[in-house]
Protein backbone atom coordinates (compact mmCIF):
# COMPACT_ATOMS: atom_id res chain seq x y z
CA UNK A 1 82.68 137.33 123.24
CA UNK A 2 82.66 134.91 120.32
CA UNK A 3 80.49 131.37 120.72
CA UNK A 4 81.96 128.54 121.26
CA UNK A 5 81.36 124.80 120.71
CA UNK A 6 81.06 123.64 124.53
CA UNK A 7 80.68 120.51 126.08
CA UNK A 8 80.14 118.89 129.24
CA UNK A 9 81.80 116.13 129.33
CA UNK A 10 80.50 115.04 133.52
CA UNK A 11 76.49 115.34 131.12
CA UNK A 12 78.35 113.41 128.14
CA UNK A 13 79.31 110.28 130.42
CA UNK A 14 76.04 109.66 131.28
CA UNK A 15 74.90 108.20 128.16
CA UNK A 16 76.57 104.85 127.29
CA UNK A 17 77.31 105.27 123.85
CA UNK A 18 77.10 108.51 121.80
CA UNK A 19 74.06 108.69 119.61
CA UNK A 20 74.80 112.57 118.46
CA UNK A 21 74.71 112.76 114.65
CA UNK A 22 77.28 114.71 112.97
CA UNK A 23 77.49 116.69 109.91
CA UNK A 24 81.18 117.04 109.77
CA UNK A 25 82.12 117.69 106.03
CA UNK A 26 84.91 115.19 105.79
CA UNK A 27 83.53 112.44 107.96
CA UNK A 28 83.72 109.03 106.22
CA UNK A 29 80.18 107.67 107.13
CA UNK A 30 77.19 108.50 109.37
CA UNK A 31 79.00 106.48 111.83
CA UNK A 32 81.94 108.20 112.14
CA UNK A 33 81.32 111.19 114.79
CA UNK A 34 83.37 114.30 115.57
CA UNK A 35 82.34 114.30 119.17
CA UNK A 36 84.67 111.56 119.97
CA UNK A 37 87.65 113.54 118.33
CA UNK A 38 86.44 116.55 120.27
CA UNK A 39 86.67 114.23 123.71
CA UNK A 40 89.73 112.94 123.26
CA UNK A 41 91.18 116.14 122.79
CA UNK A 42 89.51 117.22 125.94
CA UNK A 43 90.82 114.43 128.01
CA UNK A 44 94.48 115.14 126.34
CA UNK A 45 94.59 118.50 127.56
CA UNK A 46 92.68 118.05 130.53
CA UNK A 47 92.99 114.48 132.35
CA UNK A 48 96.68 113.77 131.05
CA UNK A 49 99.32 113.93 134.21
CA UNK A 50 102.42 115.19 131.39
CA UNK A 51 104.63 112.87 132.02
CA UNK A 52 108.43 112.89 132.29
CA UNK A 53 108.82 109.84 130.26
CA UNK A 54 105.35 108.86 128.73
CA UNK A 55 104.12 104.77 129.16
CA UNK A 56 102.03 105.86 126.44
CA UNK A 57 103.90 107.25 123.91
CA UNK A 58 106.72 104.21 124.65
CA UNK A 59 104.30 101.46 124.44
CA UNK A 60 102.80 102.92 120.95
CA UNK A 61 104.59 100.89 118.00
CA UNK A 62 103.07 102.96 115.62
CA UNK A 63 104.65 105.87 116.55
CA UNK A 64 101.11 107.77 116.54
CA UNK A 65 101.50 109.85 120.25
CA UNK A 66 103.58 112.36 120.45
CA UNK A 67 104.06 115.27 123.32
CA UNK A 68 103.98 118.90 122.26
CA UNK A 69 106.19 121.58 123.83
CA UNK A 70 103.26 122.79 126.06
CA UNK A 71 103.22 118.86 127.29
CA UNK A 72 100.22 118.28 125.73
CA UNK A 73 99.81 114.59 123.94
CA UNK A 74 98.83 114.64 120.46
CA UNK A 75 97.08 111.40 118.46
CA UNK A 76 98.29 111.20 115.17
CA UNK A 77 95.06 110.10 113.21
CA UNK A 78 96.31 108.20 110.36
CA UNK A 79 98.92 106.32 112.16
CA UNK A 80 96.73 105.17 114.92
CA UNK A 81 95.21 101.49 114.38
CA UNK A 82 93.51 101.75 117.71
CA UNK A 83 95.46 99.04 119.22
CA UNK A 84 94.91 101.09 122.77
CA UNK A 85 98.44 100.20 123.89
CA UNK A 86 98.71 103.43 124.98
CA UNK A 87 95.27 103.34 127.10
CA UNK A 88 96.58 100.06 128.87
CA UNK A 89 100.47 101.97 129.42
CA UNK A 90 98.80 105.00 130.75
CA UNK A 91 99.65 104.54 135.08
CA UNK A 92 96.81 106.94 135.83
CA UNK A 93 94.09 105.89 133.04
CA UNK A 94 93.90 109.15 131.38
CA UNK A 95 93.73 107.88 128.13
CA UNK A 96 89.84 106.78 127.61
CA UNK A 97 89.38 103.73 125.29
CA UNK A 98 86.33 104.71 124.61
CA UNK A 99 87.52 107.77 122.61
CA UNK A 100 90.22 106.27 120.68
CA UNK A 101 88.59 104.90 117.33
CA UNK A 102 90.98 103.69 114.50
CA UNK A 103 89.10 106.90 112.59
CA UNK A 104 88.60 109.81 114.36
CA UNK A 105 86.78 113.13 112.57
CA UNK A 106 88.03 116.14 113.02
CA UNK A 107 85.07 118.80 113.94
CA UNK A 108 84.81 121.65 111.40
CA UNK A 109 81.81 123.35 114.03
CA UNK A 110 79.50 123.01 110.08
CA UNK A 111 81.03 126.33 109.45
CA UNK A 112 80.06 124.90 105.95
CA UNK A 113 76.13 124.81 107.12
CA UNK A 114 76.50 128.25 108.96
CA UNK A 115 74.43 128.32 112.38
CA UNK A 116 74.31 126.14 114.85
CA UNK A 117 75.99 122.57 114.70
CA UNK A 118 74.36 120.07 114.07
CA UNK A 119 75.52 117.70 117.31
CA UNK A 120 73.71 120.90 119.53
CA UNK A 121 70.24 119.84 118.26
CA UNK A 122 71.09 116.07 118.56
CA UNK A 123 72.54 115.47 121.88
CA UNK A 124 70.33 113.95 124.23
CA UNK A 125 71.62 114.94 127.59
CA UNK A 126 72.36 118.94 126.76
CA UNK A 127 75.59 118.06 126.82
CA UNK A 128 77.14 119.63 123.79
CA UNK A 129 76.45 123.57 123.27
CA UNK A 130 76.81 126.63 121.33
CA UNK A 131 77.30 129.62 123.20
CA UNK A 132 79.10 132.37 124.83
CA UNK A 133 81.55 131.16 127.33
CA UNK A 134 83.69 132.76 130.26
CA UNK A 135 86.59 131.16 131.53
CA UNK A 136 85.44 132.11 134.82
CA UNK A 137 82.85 129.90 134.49
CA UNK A 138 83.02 127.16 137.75
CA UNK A 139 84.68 124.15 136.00
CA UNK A 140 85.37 125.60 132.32
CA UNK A 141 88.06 125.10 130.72
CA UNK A 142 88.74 126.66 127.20
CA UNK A 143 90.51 124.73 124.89
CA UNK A 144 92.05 126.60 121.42
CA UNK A 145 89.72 129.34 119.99
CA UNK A 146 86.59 127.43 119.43
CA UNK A 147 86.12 124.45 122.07
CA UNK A 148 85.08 125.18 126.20
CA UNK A 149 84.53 121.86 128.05
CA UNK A 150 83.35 121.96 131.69
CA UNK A 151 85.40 118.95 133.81
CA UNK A 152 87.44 118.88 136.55
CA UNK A 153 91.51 119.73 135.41
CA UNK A 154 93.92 117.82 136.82
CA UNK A 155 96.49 120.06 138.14
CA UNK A 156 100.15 118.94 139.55
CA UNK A 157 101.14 120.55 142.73
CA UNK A 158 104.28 122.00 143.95
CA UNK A 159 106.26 119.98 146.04
């Protein structure tokens, strides 16, 4: 079993504004933090209720949310400008404000730094790890083929 970058995003709330540093290679500035990127694409694939006809992506003039095929919403970076009209469209509040910067970093796990990353050692609450996961871990969720989060899934049931 391969390690994964895994977070916890029920530890991450608890602090009220991320203070993990990040040693993405392509971040902008020592402001701009991965972890942010990495919880937004948690709370897509996690929190978001899919949607028939998306508020969200209607109410975003700058064409920067689409759906997938799998239903899952994607953020187009570069068109963004953080306008959160899509946060305030969202019925169920899926879409966190808090996550959606104008610039968001895309985590690269420092595979350029080899080891551990570098948001591990910095995270204050434990929340962020790197480690062996199981999916049949209570409350995990794997996300792609480097990311576990542990947070409850919203799940639609059959009528």
């Amino acid at each position: 079993m391969a390690k994964r970058l895994f977070i916890d995003l029920e530890a991450c709330e608890r602090c009220t504004g991320c203070t993990v540093k990040c040693a993405a290679f392509y971040r902008v500035a020592e402001a701009d933090n991965a972890v942010r990127g990495l919880r937004e694409m948690a709370s897509l694939v996690l929190f978001c209720r899919r949607c028939e006809e998306p508020a969200c992506v209607a109410a975003c003039g700058y064409e920067a949310l689409e759906r997938g095929r799998d239903g899952v919403l994607r953020r187009w970076n570069l068109r963004c400008v953080a306008c959160k009209a899509c946060s305030n469209a969202c019925p169920f509040g899926t879409i966190l404000p808090d996550v959606l910067t104008f610039y968001t970093v895309e985590c690269d796990r420092c595979v350029h730094a080899g080891g551990e990353p570098v948001c591990v050692r910095e995270c204050p609450e434990g929340a962020i790890q790197f480690r062996e996961v199981s999916a049949d871990e209570p409350g995990v969720h794997l996300i792609g083929d480097w990311l576990a989060v542990r947070s409850f899934k919203w799940e639609k049931e059959a009528v």
